[in-house]
Structure formats: C-alpha cells, structure tokens
PDB file of N, CA and C in Angstrom:
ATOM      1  N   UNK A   1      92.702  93.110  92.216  1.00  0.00           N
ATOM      2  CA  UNK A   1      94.043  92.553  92.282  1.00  0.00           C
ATOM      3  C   UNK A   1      95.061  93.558  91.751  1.00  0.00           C
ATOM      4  N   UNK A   2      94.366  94.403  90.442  1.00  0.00           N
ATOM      5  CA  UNK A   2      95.685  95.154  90.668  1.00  0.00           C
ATOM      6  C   UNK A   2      95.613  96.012  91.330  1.00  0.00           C
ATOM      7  N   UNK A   3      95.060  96.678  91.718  1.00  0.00           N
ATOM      8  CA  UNK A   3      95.083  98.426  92.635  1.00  0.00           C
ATOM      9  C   UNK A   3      95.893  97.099  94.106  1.00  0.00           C
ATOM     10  N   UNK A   4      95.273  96.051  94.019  1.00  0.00           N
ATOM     11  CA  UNK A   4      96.141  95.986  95.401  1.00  0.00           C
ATOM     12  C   UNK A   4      98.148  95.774  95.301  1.00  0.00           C
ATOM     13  N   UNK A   5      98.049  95.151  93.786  1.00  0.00           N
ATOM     14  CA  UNK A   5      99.421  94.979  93.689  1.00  0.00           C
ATOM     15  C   UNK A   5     100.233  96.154  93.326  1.00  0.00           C
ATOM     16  N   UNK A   6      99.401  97.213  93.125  1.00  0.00           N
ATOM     17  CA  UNK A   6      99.845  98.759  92.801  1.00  0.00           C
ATOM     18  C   UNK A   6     100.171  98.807  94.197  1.00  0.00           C
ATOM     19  N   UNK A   7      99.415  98.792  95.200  1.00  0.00           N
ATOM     20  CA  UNK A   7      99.685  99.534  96.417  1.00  0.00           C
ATOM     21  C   UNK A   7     101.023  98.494  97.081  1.00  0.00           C
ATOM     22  N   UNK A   8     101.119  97.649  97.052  1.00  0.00           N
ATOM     23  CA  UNK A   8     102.324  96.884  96.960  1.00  0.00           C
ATOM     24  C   UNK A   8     103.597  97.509  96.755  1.00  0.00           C
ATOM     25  N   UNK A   9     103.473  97.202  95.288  1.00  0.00           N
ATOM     26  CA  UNK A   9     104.885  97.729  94.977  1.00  0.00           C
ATOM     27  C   UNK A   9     104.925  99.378  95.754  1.00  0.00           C
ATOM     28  N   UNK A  10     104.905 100.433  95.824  1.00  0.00           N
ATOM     29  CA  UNK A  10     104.262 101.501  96.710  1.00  0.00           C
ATOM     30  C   UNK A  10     104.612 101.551  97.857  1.00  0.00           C
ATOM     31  N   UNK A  11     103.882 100.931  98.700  1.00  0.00           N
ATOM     32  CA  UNK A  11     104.322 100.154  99.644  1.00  0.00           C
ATOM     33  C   UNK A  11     105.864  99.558 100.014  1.00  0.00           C
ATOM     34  N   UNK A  12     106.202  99.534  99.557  1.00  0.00           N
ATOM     35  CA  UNK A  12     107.696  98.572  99.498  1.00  0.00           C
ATOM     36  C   UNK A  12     108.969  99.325  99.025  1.00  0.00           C
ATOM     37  N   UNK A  13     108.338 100.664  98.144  1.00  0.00           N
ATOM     38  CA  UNK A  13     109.174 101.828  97.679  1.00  0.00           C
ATOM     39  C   UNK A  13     109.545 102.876  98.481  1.00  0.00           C
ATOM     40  N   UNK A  14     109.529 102.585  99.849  1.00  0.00           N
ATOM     41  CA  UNK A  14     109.897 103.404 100.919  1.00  0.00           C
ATOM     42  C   UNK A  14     111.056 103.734 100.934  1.00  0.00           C
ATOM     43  N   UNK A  15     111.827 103.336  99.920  1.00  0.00           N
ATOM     44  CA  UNK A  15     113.419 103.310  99.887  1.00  0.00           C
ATOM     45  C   UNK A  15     113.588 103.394  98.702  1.00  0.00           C
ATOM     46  N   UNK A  16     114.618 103.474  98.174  1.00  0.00           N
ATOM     47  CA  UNK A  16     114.991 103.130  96.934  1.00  0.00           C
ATOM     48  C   UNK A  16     115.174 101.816  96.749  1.00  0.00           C
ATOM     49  N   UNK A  17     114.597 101.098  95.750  1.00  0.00           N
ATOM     50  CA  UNK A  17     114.303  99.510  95.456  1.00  0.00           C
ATOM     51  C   UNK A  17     115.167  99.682  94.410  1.00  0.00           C
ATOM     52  N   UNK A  18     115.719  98.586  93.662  1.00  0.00           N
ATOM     53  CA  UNK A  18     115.649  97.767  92.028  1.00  0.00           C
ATOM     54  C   UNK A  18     114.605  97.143  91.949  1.00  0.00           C
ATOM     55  N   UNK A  19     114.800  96.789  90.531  1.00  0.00           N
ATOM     56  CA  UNK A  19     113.290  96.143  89.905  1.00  0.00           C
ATOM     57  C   UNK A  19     113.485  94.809  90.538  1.00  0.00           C
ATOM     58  N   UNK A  20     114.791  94.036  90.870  1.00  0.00           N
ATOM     59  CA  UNK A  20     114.452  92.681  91.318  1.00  0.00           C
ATOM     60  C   UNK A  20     114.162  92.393  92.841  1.00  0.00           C
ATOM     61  N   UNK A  21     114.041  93.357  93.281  1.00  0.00           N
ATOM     62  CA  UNK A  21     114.151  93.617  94.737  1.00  0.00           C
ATOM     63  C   UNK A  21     112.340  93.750  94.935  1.00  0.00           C
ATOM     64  N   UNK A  22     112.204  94.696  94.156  1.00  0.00           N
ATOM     65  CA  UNK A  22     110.507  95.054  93.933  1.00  0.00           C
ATOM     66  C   UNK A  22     110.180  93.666  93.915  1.00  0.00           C
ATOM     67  N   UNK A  23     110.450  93.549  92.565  1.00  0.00           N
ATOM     68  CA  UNK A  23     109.879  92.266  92.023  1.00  0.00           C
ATOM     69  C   UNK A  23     110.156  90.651  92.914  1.00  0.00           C
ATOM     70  N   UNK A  24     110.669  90.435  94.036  1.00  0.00           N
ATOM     71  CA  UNK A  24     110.888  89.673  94.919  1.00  0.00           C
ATOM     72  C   UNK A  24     109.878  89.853  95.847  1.00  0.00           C
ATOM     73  N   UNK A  25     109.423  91.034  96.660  1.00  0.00           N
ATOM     74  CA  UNK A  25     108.362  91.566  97.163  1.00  0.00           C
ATOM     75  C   UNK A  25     107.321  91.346  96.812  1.00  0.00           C
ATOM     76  N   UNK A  26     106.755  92.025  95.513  1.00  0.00           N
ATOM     77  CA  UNK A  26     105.469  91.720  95.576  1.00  0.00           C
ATOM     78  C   UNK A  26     105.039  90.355  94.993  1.00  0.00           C
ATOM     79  N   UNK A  27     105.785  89.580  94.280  1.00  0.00           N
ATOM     80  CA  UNK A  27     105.748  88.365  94.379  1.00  0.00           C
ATOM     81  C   UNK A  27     105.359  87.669  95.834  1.00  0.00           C
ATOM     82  N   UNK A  28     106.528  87.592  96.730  1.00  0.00           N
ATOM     83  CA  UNK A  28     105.947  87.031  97.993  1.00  0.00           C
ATOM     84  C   UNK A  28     104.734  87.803  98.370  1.00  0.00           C
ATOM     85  N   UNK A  29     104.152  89.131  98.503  1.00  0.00           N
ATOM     86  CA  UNK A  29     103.305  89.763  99.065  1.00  0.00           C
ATOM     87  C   UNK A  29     102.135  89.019  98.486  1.00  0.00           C
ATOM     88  N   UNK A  30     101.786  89.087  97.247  1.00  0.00           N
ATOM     89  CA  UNK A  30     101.102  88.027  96.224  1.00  0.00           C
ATOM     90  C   UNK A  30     100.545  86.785  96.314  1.00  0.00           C
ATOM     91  N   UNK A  31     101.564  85.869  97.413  1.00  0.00           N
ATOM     92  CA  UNK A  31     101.567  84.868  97.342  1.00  0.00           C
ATOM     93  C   UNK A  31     101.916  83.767  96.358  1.00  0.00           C
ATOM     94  N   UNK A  32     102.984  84.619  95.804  1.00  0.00           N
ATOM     95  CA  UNK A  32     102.818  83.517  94.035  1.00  0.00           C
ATOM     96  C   UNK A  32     104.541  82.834  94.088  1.00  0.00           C
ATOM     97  N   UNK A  33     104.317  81.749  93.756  1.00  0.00           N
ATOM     98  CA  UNK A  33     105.633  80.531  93.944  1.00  0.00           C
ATOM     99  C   UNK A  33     105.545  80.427  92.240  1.00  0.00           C
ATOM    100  N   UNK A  34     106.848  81.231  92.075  1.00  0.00           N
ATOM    101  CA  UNK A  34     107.318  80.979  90.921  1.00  0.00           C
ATOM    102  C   UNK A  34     108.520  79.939  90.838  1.00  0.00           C
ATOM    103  N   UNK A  35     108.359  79.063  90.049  1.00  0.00           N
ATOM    104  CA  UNK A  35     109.662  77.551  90.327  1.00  0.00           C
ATOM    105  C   UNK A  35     110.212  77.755  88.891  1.00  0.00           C
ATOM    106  N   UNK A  36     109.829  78.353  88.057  1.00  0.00           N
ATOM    107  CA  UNK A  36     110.843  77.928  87.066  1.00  0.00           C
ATOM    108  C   UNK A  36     111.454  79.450  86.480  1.00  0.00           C
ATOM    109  N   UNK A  37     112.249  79.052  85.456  1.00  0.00           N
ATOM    110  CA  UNK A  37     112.828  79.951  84.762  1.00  0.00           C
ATOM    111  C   UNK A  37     111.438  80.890  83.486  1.00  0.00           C
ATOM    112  N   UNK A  38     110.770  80.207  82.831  1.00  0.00           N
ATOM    113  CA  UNK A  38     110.147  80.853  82.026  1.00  0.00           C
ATOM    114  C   UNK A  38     109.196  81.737  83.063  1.00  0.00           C
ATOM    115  N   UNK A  39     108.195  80.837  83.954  1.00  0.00           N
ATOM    116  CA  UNK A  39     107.201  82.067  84.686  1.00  0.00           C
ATOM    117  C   UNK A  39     108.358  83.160  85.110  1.00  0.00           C
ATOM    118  N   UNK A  40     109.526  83.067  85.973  1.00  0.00           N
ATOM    119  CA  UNK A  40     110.213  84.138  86.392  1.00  0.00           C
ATOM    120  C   UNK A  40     110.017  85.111  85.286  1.00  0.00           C
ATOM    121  N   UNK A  41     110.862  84.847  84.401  1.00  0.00           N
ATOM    122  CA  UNK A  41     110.873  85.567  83.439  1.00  0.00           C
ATOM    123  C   UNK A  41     109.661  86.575  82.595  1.00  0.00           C
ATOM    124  N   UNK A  42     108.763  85.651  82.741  1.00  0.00           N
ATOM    125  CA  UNK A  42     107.333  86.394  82.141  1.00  0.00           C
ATOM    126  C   UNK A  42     106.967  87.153  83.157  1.00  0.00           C
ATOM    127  N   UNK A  43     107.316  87.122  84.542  1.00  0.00           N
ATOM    128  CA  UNK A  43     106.515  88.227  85.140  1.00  0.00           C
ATOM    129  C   UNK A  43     107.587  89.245  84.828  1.00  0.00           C
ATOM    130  N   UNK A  44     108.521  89.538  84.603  1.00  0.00           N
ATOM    131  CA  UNK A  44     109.109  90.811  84.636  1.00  0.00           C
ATOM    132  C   UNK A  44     108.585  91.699  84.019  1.00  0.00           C
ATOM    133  N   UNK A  45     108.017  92.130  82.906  1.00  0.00           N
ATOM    134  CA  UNK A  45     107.412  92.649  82.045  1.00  0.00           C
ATOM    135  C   UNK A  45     106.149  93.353  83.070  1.00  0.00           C
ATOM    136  N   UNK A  46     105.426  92.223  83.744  1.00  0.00           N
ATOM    137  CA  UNK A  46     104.425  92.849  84.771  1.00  0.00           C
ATOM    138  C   UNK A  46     104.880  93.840  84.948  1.00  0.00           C
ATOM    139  N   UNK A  47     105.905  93.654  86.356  1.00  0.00           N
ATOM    140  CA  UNK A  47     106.367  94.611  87.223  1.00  0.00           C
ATOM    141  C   UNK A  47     106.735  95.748  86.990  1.00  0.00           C
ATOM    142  N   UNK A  48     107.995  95.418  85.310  1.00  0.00           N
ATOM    143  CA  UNK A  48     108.022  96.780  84.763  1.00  0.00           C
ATOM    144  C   UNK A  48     106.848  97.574  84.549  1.00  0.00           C
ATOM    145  N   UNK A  49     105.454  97.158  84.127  1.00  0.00           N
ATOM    146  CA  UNK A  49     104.531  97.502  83.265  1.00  0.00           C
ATOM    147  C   UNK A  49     104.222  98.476  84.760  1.00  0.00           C
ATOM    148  N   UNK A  50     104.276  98.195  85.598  1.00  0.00           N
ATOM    149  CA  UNK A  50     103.492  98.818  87.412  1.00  0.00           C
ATOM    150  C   UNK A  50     104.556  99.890  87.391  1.00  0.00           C
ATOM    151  N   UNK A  51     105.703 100.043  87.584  1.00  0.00           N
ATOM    152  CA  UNK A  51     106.630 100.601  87.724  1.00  0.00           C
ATOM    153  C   UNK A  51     106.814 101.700  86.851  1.00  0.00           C
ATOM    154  N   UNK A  52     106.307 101.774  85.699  1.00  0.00           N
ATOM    155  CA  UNK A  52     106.328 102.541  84.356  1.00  0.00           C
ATOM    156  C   UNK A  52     104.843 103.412  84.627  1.00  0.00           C
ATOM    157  N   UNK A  53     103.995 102.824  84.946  1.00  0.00           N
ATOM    158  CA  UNK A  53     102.663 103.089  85.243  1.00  0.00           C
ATOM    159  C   UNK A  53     102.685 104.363  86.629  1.00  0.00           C
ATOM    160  N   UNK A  54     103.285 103.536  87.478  1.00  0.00           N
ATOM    161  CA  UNK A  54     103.353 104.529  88.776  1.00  0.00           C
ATOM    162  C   UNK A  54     104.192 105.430  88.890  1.00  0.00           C
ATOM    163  N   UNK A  55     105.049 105.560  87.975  1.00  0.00           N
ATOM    164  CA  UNK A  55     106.134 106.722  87.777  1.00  0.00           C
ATOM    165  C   UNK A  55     105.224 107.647  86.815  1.00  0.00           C
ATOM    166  N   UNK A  56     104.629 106.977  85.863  1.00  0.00           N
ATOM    167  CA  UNK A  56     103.632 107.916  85.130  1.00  0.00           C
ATOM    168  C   UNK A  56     102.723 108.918  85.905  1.00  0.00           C
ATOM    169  N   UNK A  57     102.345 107.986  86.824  1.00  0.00           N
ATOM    170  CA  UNK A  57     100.878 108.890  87.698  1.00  0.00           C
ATOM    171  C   UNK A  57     101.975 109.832  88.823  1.00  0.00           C
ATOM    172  N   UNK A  58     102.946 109.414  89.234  1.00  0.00           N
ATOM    173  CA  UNK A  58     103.580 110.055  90.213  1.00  0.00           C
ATOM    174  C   UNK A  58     103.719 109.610  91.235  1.00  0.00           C
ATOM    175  N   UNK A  59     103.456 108.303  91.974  1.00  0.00           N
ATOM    176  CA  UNK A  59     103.321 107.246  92.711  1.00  0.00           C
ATOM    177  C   UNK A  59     104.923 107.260  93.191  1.00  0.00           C
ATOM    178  N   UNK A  60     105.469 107.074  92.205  1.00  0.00           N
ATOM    179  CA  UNK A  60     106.909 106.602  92.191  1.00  0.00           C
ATOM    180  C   UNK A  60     107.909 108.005  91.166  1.00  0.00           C
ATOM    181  N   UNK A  61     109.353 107.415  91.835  1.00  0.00           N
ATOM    182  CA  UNK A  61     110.184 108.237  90.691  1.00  0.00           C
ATOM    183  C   UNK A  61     111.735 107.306  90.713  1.00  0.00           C
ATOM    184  N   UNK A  62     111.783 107.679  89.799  1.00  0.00           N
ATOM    185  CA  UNK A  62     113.131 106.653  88.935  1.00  0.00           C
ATOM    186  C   UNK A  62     114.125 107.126  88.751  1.00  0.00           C
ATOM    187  N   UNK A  63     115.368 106.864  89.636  1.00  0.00           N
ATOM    188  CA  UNK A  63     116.726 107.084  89.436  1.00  0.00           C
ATOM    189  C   UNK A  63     117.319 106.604  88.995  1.00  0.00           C
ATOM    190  N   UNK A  64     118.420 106.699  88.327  1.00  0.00           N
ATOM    191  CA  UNK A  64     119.611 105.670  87.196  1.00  0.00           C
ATOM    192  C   UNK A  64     120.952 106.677  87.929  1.00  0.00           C
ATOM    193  N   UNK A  65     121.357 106.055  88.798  1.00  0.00           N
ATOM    194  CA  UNK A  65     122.843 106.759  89.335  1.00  0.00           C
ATOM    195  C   UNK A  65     123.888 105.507  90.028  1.00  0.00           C
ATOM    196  N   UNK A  66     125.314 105.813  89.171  1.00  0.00           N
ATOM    197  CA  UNK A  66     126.066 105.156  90.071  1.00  0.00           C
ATOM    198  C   UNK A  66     125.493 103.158  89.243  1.00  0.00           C
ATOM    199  N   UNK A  67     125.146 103.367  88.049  1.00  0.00           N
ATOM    200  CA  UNK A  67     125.060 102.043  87.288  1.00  0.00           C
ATOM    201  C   UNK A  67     123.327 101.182  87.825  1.00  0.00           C
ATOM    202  N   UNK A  68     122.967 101.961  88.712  1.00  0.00           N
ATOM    203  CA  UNK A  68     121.929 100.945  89.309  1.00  0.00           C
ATOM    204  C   UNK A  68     120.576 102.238  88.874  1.00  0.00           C
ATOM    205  N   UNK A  69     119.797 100.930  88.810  1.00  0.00           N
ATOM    206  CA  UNK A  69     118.081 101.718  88.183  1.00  0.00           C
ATOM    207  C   UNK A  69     117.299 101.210  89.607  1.00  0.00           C
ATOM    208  N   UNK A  70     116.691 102.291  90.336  1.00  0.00           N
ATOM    209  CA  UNK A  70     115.696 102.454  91.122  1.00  0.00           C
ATOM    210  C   UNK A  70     114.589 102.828  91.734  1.00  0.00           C
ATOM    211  N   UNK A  71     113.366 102.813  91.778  1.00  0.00           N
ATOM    212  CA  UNK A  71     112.612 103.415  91.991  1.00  0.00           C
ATOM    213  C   UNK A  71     112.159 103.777  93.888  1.00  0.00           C
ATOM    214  N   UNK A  72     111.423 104.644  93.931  1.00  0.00           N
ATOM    215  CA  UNK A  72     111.143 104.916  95.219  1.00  0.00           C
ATOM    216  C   UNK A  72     109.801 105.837  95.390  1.00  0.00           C
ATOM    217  N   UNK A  73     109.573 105.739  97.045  1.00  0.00           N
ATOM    218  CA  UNK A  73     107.722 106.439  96.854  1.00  0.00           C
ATOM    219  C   UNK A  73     108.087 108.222  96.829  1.00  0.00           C
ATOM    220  N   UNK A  74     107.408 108.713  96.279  1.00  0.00           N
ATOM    221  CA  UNK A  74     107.581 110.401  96.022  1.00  0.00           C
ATOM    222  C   UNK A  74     106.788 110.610  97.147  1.00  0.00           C
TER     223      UNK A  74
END
C-alpha cells in the first residue's frame, strides 16, 4: 500500500501540484471517503510525510515561488 501510494502521488506530479491538490488525488486514487473534519485533517501529515520522503529520494522537487508551495516529478 505504500509503494503504491508513493507511485500515486508521482504519478499525479506531472505538473506542478500543491499539497491539497496532491492530497485530493491520492485520496480519491485510494479510494478513501473522508467525511469529516478531524480524518481530513489527520491525513495531512501522511501526505506531507510522502512528499518530504520523495523529494528526499529525488522522486519529486519542491518549489515555493510567487506565495504557493509545489511539488512536481523530476
């Protein structure tokens, strides 16, 4: 489950994303129906955690320009 939700987000970074944009994606990709405010909230931390991870390995790379934070596939 995760190498597949790695390849996900990845996947979806064909562009320059935001994290809520990501994080809208692989949610639906996932299949996961988040209804409230607390689960929303607790997954963010995930996504960051993938996002931090795949910029680490080189997967991804992270821009901050123009007020907006984005990642995209290298």
């Amino acid at each position: 489950i995760v190498l597949e939700t790695a390849e996900a987000v990845i996947g979806f970074c064909s562009e320059p994303r935001t994290t809520s944009e990501i994080m809208t994606a692989v949610l639906n990709a996932r299949g996961a129906n988040v209804t409230d405010a607390p689960g929303f909230y607790l997954l963010q931390p995930t996504i960051q955690a993938y996002l931090t991870h795949l910029t680490r390995t080189g997967d991804l790379t992270h821009t901050v320009e123009g007020n907006a934070s984005t990642w995209e596939r290298t």
